[in-house]
PDB file of N, CA and C in Angstrom:
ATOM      1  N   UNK A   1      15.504  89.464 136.386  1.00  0.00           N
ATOM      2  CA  UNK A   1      15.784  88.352 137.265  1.00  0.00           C
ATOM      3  C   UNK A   1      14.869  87.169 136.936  1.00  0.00           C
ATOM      4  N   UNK A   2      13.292  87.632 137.126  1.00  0.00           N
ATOM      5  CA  UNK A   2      12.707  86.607 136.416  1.00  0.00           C
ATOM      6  C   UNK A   2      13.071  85.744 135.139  1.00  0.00           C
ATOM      7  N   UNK A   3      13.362  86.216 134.052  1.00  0.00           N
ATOM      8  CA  UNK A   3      14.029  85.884 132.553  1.00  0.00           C
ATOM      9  C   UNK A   3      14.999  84.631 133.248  1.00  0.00           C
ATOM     10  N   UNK A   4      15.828  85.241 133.677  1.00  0.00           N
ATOM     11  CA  UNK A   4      17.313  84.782 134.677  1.00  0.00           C
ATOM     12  C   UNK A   4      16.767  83.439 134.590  1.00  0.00           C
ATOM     13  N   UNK A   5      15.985  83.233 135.945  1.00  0.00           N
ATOM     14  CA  UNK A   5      15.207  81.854 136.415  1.00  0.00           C
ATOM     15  C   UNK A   5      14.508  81.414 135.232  1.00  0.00           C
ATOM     16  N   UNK A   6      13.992  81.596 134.487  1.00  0.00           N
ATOM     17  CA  UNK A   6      13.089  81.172 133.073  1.00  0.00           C
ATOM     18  C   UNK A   6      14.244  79.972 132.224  1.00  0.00           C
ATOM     19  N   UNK A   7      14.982  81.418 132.006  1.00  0.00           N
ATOM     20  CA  UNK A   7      15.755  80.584 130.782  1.00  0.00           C
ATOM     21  C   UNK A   7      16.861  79.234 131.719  1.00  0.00           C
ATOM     22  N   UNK A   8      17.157  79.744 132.650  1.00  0.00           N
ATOM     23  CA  UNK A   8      18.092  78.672 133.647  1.00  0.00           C
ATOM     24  C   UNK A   8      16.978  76.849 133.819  1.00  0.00           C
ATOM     25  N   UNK A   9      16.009  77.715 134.055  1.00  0.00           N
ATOM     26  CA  UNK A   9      15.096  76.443 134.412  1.00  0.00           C
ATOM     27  C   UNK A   9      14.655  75.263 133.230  1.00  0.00           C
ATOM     28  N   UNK A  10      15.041  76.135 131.980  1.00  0.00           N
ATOM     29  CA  UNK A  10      15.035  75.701 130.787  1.00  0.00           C
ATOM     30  C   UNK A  10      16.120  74.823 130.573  1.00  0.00           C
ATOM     31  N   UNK A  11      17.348  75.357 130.695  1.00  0.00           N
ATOM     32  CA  UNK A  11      18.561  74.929 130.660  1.00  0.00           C
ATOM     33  C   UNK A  11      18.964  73.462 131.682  1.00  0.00           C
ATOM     34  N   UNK A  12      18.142  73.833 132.510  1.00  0.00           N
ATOM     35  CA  UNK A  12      18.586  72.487 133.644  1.00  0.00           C
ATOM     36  C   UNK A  12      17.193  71.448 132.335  1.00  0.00           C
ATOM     37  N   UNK A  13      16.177  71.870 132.546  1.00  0.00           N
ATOM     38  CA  UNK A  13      15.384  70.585 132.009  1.00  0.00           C
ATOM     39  C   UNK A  13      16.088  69.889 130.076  1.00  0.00           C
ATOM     40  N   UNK A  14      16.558  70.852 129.784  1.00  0.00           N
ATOM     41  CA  UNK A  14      17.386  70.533 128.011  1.00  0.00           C
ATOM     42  C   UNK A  14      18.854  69.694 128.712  1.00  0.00           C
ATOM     43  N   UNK A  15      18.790  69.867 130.134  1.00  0.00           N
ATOM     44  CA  UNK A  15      20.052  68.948 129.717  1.00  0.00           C
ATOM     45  C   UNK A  15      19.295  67.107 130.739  1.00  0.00           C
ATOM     46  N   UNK A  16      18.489  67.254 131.189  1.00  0.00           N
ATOM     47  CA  UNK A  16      17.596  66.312 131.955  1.00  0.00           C
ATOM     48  C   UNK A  16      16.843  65.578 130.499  1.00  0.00           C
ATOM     49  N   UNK A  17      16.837  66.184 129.654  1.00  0.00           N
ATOM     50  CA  UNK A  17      15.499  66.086 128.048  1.00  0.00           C
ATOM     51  C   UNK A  17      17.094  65.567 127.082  1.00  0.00           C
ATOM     52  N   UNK A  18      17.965  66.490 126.508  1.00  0.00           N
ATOM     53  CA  UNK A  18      18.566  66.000 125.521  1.00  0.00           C
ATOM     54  C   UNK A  18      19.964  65.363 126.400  1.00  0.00           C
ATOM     55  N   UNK A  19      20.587  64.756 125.092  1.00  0.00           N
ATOM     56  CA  UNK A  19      21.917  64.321 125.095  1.00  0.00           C
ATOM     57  C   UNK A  19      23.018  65.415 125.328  1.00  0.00           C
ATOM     58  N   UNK A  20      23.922  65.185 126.217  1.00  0.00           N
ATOM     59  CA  UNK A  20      24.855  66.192 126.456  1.00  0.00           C
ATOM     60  C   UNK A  20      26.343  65.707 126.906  1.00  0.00           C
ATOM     61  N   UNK A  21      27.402  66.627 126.727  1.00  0.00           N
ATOM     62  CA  UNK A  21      28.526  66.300 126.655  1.00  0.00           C
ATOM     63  C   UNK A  21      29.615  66.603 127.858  1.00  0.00           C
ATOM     64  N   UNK A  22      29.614  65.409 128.497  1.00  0.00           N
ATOM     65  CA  UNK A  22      30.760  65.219 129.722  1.00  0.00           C
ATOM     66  C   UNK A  22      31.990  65.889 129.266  1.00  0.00           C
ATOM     67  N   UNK A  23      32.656  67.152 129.851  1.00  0.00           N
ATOM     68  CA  UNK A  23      33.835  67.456 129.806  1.00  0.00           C
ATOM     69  C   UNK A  23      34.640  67.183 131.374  1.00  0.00           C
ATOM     70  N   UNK A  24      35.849  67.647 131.256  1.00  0.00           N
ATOM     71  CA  UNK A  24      36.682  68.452 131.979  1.00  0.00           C
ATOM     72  C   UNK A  24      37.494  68.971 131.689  1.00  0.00           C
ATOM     73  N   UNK A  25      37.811  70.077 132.609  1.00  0.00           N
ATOM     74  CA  UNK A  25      38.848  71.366 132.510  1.00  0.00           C
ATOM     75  C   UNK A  25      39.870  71.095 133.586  1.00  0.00           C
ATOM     76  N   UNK A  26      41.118  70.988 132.904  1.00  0.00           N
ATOM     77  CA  UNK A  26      42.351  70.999 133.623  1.00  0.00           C
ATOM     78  C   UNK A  26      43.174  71.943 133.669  1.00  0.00           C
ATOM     79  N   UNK A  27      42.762  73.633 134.915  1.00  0.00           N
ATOM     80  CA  UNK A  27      43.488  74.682 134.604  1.00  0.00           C
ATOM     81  C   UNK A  27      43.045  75.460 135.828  1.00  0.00           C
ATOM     82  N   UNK A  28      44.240  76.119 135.766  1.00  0.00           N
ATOM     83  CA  UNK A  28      44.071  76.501 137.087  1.00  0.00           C
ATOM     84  C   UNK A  28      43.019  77.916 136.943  1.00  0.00           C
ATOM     85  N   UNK A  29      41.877  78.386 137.458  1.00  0.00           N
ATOM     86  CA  UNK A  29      40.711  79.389 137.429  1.00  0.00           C
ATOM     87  C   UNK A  29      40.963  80.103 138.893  1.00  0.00           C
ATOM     88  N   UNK A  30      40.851  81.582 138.403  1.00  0.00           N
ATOM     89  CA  UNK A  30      40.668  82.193 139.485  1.00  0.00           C
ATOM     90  C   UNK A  30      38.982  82.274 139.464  1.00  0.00           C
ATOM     91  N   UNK A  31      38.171  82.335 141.027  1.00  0.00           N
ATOM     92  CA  UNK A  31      37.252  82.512 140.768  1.00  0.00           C
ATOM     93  C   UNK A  31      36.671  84.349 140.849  1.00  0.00           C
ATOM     94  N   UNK A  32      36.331  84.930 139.956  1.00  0.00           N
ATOM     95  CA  UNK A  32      35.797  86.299 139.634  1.00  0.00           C
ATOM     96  C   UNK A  32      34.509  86.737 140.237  1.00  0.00           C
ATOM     97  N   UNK A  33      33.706  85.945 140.028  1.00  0.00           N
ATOM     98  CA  UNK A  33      32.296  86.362 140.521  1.00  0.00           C
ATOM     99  C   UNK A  33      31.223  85.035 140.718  1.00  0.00           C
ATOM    100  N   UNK A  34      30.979  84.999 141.885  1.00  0.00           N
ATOM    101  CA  UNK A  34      29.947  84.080 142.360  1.00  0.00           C
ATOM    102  C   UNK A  34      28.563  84.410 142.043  1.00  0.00           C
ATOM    103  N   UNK A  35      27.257  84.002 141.628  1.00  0.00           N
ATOM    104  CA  UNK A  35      25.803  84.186 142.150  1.00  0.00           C
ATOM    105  C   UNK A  35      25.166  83.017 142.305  1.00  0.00           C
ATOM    106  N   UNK A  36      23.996  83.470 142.556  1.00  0.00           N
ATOM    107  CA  UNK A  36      22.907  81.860 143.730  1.00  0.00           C
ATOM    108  C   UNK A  36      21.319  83.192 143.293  1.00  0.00           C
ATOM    109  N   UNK A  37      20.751  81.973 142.322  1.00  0.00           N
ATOM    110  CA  UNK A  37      19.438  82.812 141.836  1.00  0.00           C
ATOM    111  C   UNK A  37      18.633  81.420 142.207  1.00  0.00           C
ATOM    112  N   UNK A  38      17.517  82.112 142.579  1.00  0.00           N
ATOM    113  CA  UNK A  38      15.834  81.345 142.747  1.00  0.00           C
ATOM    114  C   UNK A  38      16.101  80.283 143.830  1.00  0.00           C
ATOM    115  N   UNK A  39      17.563  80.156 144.805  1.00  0.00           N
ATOM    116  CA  UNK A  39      17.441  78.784 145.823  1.00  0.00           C
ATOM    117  C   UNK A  39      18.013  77.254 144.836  1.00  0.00           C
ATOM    118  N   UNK A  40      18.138  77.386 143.548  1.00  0.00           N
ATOM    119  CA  UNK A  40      18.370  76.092 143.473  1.00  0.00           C
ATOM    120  C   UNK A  40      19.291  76.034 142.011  1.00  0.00           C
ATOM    121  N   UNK A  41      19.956  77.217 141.773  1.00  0.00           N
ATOM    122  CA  UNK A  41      20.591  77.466 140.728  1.00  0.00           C
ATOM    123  C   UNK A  41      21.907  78.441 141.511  1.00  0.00           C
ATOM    124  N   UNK A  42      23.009  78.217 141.011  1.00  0.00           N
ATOM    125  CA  UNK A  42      24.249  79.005 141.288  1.00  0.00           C
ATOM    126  C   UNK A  42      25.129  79.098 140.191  1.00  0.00           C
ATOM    127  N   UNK A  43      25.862  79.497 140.391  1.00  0.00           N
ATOM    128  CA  UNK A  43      27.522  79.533 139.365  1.00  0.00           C
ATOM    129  C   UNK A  43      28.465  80.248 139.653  1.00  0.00           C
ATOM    130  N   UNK A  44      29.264  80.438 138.840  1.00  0.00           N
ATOM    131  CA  UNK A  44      30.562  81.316 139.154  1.00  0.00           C
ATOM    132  C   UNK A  44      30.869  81.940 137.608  1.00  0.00           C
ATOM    133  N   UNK A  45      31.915  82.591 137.501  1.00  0.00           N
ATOM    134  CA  UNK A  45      32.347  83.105 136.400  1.00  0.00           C
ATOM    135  C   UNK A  45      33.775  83.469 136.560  1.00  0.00           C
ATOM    136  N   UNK A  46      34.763  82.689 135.811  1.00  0.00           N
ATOM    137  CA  UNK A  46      35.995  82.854 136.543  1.00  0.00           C
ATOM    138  C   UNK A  46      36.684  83.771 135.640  1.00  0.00           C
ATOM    139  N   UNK A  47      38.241  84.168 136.150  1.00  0.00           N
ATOM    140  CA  UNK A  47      38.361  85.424 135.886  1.00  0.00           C
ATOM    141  C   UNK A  47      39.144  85.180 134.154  1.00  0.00           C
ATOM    142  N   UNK A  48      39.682  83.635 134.126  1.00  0.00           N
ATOM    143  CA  UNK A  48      39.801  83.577 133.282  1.00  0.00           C
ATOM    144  C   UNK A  48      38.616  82.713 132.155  1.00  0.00           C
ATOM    145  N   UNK A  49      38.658  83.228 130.804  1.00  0.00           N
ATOM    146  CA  UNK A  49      37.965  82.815 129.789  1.00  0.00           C
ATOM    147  C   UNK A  49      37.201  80.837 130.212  1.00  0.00           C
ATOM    148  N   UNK A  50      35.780  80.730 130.423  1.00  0.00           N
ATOM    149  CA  UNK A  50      35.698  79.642 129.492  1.00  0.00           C
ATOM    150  C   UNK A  50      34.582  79.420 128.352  1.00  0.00           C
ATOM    151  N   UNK A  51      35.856  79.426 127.192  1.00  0.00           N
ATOM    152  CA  UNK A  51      35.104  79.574 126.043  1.00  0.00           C
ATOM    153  C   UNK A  51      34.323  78.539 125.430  1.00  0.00           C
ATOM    154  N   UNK A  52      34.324  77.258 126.306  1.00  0.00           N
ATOM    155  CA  UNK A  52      32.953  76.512 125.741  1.00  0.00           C
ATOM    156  C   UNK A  52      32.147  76.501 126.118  1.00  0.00           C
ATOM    157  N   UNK A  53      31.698  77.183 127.562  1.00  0.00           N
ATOM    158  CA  UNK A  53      30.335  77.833 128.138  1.00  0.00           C
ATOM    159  C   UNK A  53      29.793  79.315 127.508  1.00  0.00           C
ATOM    160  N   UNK A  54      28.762  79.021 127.206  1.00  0.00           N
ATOM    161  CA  UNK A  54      27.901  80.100 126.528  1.00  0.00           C
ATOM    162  C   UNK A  54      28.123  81.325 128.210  1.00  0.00           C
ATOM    163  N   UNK A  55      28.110  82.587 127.685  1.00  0.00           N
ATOM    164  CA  UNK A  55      28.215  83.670 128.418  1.00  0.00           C
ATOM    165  C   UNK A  55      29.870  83.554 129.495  1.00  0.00           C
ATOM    166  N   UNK A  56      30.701  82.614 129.547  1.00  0.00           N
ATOM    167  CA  UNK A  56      32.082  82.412 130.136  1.00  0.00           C
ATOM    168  C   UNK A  56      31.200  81.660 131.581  1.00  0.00           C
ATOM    169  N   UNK A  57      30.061  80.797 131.828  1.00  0.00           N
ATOM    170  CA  UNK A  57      29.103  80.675 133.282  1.00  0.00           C
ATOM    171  C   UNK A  57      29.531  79.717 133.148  1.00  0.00           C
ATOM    172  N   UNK A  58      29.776  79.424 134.272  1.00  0.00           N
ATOM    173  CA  UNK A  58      29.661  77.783 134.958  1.00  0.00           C
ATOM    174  C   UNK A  58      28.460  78.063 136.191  1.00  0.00           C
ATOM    175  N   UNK A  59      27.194  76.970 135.593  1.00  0.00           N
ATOM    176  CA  UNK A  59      26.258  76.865 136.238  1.00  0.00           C
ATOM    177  C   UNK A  59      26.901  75.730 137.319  1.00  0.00           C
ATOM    178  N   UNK A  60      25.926  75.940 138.428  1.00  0.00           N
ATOM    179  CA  UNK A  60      25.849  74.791 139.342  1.00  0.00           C
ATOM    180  C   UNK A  60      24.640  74.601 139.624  1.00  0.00           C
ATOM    181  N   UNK A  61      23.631  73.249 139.945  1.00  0.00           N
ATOM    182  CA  UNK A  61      22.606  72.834 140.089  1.00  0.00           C
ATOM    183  C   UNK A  61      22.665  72.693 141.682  1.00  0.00           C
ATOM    184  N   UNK A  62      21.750  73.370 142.581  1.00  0.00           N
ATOM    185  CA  UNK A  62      21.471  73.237 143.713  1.00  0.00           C
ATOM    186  C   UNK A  62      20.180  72.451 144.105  1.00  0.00           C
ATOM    187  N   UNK A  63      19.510  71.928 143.496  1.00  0.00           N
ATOM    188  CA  UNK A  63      18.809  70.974 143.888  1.00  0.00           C
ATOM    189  C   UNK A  63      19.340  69.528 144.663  1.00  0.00           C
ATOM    190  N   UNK A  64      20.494  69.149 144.211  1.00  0.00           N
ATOM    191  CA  UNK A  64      21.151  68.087 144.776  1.00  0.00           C
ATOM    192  C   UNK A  64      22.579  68.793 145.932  1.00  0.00           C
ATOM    193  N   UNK A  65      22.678  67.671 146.268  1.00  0.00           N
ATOM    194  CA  UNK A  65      23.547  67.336 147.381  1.00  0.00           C
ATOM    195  C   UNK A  65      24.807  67.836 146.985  1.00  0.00           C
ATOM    196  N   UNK A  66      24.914  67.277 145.926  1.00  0.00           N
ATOM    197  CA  UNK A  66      26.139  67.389 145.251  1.00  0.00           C
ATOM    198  C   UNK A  66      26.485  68.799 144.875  1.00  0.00           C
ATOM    199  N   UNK A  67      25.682  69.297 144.355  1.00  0.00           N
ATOM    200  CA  UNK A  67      25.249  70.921 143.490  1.00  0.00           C
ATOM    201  C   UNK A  67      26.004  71.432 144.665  1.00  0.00           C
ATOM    202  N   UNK A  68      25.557  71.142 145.863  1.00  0.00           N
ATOM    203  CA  UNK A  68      25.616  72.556 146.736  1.00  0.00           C
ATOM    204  C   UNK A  68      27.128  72.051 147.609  1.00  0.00           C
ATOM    205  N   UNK A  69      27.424  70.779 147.411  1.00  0.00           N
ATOM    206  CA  UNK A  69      28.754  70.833 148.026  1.00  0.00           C
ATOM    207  C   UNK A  69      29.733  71.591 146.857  1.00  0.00           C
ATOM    208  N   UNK A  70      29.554  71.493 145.803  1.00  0.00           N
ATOM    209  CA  UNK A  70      30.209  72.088 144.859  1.00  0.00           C
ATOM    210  C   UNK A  70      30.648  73.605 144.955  1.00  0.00           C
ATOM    211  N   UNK A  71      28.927  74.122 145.443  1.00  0.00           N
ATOM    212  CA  UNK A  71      28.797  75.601 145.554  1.00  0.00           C
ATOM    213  C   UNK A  71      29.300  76.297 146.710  1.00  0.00           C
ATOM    214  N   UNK A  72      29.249  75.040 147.896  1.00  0.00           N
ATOM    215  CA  UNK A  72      30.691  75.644 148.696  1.00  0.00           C
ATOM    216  C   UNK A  72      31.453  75.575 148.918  1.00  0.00           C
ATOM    217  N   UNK A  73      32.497  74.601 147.886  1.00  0.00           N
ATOM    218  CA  UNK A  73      33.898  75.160 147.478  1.00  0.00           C
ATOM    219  C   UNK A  73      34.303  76.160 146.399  1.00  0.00           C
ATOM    220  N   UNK A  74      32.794  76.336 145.414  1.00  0.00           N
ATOM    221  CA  UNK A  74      33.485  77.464 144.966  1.00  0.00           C
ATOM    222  C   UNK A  74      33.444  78.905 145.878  1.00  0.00           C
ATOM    223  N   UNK A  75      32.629  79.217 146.965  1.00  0.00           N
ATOM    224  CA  UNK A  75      32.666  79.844 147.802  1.00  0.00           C
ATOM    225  C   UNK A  75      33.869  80.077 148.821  1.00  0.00           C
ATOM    226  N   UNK A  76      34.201  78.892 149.392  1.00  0.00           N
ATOM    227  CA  UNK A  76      35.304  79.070 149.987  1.00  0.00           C
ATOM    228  C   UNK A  76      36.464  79.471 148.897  1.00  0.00           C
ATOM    229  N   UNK A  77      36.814  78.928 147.563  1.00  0.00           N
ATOM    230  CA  UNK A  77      38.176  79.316 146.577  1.00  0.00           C
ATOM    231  C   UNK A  77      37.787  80.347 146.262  1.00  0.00           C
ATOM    232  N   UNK A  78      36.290  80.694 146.447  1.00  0.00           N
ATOM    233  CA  UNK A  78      36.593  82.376 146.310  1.00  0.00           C
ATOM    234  C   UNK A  78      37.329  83.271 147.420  1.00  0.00           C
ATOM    235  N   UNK A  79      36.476  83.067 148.642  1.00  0.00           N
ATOM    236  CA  UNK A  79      37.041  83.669 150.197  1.00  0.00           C
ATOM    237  C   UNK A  79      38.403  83.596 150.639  1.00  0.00           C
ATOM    238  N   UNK A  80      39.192  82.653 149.889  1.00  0.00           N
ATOM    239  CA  UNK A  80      40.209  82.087 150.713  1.00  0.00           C
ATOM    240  C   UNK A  80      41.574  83.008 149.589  1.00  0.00           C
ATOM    241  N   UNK A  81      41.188  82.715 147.772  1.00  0.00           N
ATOM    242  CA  UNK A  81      41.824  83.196 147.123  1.00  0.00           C
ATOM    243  C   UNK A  81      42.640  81.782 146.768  1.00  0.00           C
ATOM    244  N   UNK A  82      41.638  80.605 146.902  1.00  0.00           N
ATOM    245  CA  UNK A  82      42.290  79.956 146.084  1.00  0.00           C
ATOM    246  C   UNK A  82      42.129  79.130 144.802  1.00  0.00           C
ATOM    247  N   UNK A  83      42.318  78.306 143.827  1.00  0.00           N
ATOM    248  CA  UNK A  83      42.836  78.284 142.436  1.00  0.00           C
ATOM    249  C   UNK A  83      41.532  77.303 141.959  1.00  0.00           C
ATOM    250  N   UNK A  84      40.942  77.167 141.210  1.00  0.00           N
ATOM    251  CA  UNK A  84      39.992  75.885 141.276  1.00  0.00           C
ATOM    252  C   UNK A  84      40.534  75.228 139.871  1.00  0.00           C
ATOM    253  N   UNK A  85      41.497  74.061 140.182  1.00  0.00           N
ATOM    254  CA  UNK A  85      42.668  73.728 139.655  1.00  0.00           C
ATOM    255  C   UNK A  85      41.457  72.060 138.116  1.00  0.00           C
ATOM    256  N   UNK A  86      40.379  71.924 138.826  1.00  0.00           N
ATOM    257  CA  UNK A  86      39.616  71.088 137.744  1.00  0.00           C
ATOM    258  C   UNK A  86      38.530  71.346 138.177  1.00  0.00           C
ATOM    259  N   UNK A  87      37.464  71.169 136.625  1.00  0.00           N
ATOM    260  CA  UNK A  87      36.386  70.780 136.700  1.00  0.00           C
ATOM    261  C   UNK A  87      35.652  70.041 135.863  1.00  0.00           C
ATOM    262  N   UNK A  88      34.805  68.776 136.335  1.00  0.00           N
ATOM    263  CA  UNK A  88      34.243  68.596 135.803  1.00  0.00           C
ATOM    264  C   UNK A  88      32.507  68.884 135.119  1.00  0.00           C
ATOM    265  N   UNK A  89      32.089  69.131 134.148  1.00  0.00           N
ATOM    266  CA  UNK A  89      30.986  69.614 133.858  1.00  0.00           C
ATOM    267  C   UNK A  89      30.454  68.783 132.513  1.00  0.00           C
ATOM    268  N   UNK A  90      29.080  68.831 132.029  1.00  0.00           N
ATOM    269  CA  UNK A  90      27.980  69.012 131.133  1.00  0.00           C
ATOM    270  C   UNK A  90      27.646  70.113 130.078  1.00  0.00           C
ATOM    271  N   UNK A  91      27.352  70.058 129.093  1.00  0.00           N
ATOM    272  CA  UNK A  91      27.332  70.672 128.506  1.00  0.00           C
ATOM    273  C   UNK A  91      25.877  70.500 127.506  1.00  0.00           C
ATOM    274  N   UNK A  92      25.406  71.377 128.121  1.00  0.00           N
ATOM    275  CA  UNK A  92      23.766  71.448 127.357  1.00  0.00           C
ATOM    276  C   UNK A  92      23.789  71.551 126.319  1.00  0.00           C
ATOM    277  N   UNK A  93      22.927  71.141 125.356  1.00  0.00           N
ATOM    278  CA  UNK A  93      22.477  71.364 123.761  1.00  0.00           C
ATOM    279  C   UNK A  93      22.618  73.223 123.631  1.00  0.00           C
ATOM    280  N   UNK A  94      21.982  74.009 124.607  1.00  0.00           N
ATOM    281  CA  UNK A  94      22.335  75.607 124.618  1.00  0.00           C
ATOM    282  C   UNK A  94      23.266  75.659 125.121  1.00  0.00           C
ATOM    283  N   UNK A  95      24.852  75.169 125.130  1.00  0.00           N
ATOM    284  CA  UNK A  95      26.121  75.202 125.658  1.00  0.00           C
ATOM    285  C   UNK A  95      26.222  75.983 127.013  1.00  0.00           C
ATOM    286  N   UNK A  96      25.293  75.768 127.635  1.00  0.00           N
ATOM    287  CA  UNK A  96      25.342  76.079 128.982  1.00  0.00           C
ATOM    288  C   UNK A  96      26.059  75.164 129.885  1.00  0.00           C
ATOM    289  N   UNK A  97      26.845  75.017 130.480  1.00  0.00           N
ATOM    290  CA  UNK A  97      28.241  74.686 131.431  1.00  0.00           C
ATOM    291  C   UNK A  97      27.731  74.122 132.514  1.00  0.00           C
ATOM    292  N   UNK A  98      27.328  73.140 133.175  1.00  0.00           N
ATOM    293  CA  UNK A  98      26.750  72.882 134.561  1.00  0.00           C
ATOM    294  C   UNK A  98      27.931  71.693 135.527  1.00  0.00           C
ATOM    295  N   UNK A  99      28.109  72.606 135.989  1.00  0.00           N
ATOM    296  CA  UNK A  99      29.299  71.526 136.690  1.00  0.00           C
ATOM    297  C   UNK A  99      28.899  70.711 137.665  1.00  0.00           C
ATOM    298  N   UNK A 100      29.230  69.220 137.634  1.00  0.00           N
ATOM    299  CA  UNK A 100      29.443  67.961 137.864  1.00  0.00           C
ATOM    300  C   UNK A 100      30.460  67.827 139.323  1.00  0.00           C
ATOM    301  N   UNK A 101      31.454  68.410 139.347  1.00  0.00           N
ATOM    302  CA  UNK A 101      32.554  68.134 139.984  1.00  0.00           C
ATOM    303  C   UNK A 101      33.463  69.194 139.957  1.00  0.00           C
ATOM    304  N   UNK A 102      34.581  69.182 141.554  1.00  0.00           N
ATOM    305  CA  UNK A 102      34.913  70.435 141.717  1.00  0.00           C
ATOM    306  C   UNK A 102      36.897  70.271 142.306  1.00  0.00           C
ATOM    307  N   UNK A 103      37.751  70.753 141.988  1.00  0.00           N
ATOM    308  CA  UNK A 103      38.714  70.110 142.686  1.00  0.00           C
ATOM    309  C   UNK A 103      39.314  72.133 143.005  1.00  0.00           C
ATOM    310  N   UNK A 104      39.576  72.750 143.908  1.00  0.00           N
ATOM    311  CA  UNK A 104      40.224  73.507 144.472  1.00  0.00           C
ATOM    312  C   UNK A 104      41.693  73.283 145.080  1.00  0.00           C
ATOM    313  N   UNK A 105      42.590  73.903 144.914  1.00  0.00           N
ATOM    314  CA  UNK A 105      44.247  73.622 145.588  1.00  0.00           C
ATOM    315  C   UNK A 105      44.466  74.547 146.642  1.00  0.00           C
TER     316      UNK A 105
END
Protein backbone atom coordinates (compact mmCIF):
# COMPACT_ATOMS: atom_id res chain seq x y z
CA UNK A 1 0.00 0.00 0.00
CA UNK A 2 2.75 2.19 0.93
CA UNK A 3 4.62 1.62 -2.72
CA UNK A 4 0.82 2.36 -3.94
CA UNK A 5 1.03 6.04 -2.39
CA UNK A 6 4.91 6.40 -3.37
CA UNK A 7 4.72 5.75 -6.86
CA UNK A 8 1.03 7.66 -7.24
CA UNK A 9 2.57 10.67 -5.48
CA UNK A 10 5.22 10.51 -8.05
CA UNK A 11 2.87 10.34 -10.79
CA UNK A 12 0.71 13.34 -9.70
CA UNK A 13 4.11 15.53 -9.25
CA UNK A 14 5.61 14.12 -13.22
CA UNK A 15 2.54 15.37 -14.46
CA UNK A 16 2.63 18.98 -12.25
CA UNK A 17 6.90 18.77 -13.45
CA UNK A 18 6.60 17.49 -17.20
CA UNK A 19 4.59 18.15 -20.32
CA UNK A 20 1.56 15.99 -20.78
CA UNK A 21 -1.12 15.03 -23.11
CA UNK A 22 -4.88 16.24 -23.00
CA UNK A 23 -7.08 13.40 -24.26
CA UNK A 24 -10.62 12.29 -24.43
CA UNK A 25 -12.51 9.14 -24.56
CA UNK A 26 -15.74 8.89 -26.33
CA UNK A 27 -17.24 5.39 -25.20
CA UNK A 28 -19.44 4.13 -23.36
CA UNK A 29 -17.37 2.33 -19.86
CA UNK A 30 -18.83 0.20 -17.54
CA UNK A 31 -17.39 1.05 -14.28
CA UNK A 32 -15.57 -2.42 -12.73
CA UNK A 33 -13.78 -1.41 -9.76
CA UNK A 34 -13.48 1.75 -7.75
CA UNK A 35 -10.45 2.62 -5.04
CA UNK A 36 -9.58 5.90 -2.85
CA UNK A 37 -5.81 5.40 -1.41
CA UNK A 38 -3.97 7.88 1.12
CA UNK A 39 -7.29 10.63 1.16
CA UNK A 40 -6.23 12.37 -1.93
CA UNK A 41 -5.80 9.87 -4.74
CA UNK A 42 -8.74 7.66 -6.33
CA UNK A 43 -9.63 5.90 -9.62
CA UNK A 44 -11.58 3.43 -11.20
CA UNK A 45 -10.84 0.65 -13.59
CA UNK A 46 -13.47 0.02 -16.06
CA UNK A 47 -14.64 -3.13 -17.20
CA UNK A 48 -13.76 -2.37 -20.51
CA UNK A 49 -9.97 -2.04 -21.79
CA UNK A 50 -8.17 1.42 -21.54
CA UNK A 51 -5.28 0.80 -23.40
CA UNK A 52 -3.56 4.14 -23.20
CA UNK A 53 -3.48 4.11 -19.41
CA UNK A 54 -0.63 2.20 -18.03
CA UNK A 55 -2.22 -0.78 -15.78
CA UNK A 56 -6.14 -0.14 -17.72
CA UNK A 57 -6.34 2.98 -14.25
CA UNK A 58 -7.93 5.96 -14.53
CA UNK A 59 -6.49 7.97 -11.71
CA UNK A 60 -8.44 10.76 -10.13
CA UNK A 61 -6.72 13.57 -8.12
CA UNK A 62 -8.55 14.34 -4.85
CA UNK A 63 -6.83 17.17 -3.71
CA UNK A 64 -9.08 19.51 -5.71
CA UNK A 65 -12.62 20.25 -5.90
CA UNK A 66 -12.88 19.06 -9.02
CA UNK A 67 -11.00 15.54 -8.35
CA UNK A 68 -13.60 14.69 -5.93
CA UNK A 69 -16.70 15.84 -7.81
CA UNK A 70 -15.43 13.55 -10.42
CA UNK A 71 -14.96 10.76 -7.81
CA UNK A 72 -18.54 11.01 -7.03
CA UNK A 73 -19.88 10.38 -10.16
CA UNK A 74 -17.79 7.72 -10.73
CA UNK A 75 -19.27 6.37 -7.51
CA UNK A 76 -22.67 6.97 -8.14
CA UNK A 77 -22.21 5.21 -12.22
CA UNK A 78 -20.93 2.66 -10.27
CA UNK A 79 -24.04 2.27 -7.61
CA UNK A 80 -26.60 3.10 -9.96
CA UNK A 81 -25.14 0.80 -13.01
CA UNK A 82 -24.70 3.48 -15.11
CA UNK A 83 -22.45 4.04 -18.43
CA UNK A 84 -19.63 6.72 -18.08
CA UNK A 85 -20.32 7.70 -21.69
CA UNK A 86 -16.82 10.47 -21.77
CA UNK A 87 -13.82 11.30 -20.36
CA UNK A 88 -11.69 13.67 -20.24
CA UNK A 89 -8.03 13.04 -18.95
CA UNK A 90 -3.98 13.70 -18.89
CA UNK A 91 -1.64 11.67 -19.59
CA UNK A 92 1.66 11.54 -17.66
CA UNK A 93 5.14 11.07 -19.15
CA UNK A 94 4.61 7.33 -17.04
CA UNK A 95 1.24 7.03 -19.07
CA UNK A 96 -0.62 7.19 -16.08
CA UNK A 97 -4.39 8.37 -16.93
CA UNK A 98 -5.61 11.18 -14.50
CA UNK A 99 -8.91 12.34 -15.31
CA UNK A 100 -9.84 15.94 -15.87
CA UNK A 101 -13.53 15.52 -16.54
CA UNK A 102 -16.42 13.19 -16.22
CA UNK A 103 -19.75 12.80 -18.28
CA UNK A 104 -22.09 9.66 -16.97
CA UNK A 105 -25.69 8.83 -18.94
Amino acid sequence: MAITRFVFTILLTTVSSYSYSEQQLLQKLTVKRVFSENGDVAGFVPAESLAACKYGLMYIDLSNESGRAIFSMVLSAKSTDQKVVRIDYNVTAEEACVATGLHIE
